[in-house]
C-alpha atoms as a PDB file:
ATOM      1  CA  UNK A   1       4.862 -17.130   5.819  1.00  0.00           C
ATOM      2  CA  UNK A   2       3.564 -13.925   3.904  1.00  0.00           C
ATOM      3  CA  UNK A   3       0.177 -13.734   3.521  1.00  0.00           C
ATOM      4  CA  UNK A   4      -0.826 -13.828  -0.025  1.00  0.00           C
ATOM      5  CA  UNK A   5       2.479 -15.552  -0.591  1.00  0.00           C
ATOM      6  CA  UNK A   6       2.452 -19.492  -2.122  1.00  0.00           C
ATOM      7  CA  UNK A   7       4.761 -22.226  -2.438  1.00  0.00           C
ATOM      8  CA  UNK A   8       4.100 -25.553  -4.781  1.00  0.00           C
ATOM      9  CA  UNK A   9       4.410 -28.961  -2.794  1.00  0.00           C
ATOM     10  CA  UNK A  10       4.078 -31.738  -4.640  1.00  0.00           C
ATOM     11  CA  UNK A  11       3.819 -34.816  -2.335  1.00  0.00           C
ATOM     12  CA  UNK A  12       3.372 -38.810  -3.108  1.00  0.00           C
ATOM     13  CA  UNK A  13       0.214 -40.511  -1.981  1.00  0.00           C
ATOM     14  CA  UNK A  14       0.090 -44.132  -1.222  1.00  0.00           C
ATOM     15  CA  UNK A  15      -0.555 -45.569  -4.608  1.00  0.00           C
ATOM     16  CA  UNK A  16       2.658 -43.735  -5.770  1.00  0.00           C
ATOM     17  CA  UNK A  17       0.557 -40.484  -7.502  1.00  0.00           C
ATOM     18  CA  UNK A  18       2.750 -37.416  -7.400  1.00  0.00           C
ATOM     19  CA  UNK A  19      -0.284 -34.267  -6.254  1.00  0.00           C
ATOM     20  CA  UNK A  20       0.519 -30.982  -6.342  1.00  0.00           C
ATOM     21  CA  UNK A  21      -0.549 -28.539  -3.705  1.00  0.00           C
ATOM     22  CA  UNK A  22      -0.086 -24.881  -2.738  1.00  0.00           C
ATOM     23  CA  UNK A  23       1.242 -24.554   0.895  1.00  0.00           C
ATOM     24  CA  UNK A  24      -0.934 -22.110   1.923  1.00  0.00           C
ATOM     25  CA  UNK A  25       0.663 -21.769   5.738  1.00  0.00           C
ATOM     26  CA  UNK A  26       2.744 -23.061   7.977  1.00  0.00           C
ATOM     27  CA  UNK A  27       2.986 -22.462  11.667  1.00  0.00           C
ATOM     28  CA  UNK A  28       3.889 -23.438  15.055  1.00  0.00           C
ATOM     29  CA  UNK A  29       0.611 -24.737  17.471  1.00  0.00           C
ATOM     30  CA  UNK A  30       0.764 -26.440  20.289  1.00  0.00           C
ATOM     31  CA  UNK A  31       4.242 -28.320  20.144  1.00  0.00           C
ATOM     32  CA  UNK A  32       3.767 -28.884  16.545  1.00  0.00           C
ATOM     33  CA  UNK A  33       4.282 -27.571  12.890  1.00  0.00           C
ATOM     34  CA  UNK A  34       1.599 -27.889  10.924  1.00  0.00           C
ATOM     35  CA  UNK A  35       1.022 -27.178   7.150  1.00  0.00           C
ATOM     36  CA  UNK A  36      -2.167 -25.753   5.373  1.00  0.00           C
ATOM     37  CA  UNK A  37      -2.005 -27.262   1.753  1.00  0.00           C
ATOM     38  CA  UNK A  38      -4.665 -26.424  -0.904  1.00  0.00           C
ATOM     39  CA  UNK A  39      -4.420 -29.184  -4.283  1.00  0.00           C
ATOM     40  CA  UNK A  40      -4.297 -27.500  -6.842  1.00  0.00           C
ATOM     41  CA  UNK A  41      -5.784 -29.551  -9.830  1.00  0.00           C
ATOM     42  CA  UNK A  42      -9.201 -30.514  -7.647  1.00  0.00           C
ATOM     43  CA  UNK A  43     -12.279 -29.681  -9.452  1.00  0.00           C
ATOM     44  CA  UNK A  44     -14.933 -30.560  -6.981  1.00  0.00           C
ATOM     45  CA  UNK A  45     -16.964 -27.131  -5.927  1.00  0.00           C
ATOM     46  CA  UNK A  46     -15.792 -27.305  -2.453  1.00  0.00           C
ATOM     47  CA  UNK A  47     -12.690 -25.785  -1.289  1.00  0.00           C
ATOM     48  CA  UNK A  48     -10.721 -28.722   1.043  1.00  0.00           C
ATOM     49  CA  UNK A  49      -8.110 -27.919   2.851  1.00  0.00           C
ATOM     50  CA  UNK A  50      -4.926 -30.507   3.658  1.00  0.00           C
ATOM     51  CA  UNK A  51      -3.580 -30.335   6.930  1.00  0.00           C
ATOM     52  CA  UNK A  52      -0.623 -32.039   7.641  1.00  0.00           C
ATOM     53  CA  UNK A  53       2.017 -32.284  10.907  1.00  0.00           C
ATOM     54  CA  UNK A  54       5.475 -31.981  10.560  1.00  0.00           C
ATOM     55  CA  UNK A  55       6.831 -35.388  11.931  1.00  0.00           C
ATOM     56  CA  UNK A  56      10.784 -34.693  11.593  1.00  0.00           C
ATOM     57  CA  UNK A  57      13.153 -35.716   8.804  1.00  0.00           C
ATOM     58  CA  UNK A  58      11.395 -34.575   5.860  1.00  0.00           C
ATOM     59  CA  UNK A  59       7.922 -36.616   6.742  1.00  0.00           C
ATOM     60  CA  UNK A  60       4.596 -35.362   7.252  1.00  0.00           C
ATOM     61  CA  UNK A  61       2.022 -36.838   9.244  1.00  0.00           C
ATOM     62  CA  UNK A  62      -1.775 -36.756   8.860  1.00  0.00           C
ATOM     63  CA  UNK A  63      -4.142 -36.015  12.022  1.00  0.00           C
ATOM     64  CA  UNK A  64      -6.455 -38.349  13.324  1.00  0.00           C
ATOM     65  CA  UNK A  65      -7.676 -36.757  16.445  1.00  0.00           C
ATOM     66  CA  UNK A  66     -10.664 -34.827  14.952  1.00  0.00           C
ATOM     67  CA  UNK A  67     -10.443 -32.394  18.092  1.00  0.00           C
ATOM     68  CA  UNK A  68      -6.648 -31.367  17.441  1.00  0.00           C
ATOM     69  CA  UNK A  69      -7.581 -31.002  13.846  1.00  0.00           C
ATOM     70  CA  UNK A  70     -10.557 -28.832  14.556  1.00  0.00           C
ATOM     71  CA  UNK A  71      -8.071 -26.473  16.738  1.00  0.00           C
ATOM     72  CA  UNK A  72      -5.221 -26.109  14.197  1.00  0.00           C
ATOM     73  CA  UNK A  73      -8.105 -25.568  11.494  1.00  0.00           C
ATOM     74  CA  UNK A  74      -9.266 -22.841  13.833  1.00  0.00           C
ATOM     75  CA  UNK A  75      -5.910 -21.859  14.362  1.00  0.00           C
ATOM     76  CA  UNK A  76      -5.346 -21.286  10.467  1.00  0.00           C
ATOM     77  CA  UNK A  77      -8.755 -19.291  10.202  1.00  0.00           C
ATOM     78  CA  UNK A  78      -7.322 -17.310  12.799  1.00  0.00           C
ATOM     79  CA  UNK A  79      -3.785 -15.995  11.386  1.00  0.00           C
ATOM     80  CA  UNK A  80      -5.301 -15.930   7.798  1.00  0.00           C
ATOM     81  CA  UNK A  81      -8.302 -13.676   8.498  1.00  0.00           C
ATOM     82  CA  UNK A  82     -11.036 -15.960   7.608  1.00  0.00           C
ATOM     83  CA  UNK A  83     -14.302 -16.314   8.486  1.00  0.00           C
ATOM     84  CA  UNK A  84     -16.879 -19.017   8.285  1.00  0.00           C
END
């Protein structure tokens, strides 16, 4: 993906609430694609960041191992140029 470059997602939560994000990035990292989605109608002060695996056939997966979402956070940083 482009830097600079956005895509809308708009995905369905569990309560059936249609939430639009910008896809940010998405990359290969260790075995895995993995999305970087920003929503784009949340008004809190802090920026937080949606990252999502791609599980096959259309359906993304959250991650629960705080480690392997630390690394693909990192990962992100990384390609994107940003700093803590």
């Amino acid at each position: 993906m482009e830097q600079n470059e956005t895509h809308a997602l708009i995905l369905i939560d569990e309560d059936d609430n249609e939430i639009e994000f910008d896809l940010l990035d998405k990359f290969e990292f260790e075995g895995s694609t993995f999305l970087v989605l920003l929503p784009v109608d949340d008004d809190s002060d802090e920026v937080e960041y949606v990252i999502l695996r791609d599980a096959g056939e259309g359906a993304l997966a959250g991650i629960d191992d705080e480690d392997q979402l630390d690394r693909v956070f990192a990962e992100y940083k990384k390609r994107n140029d940003i700093e803590d």
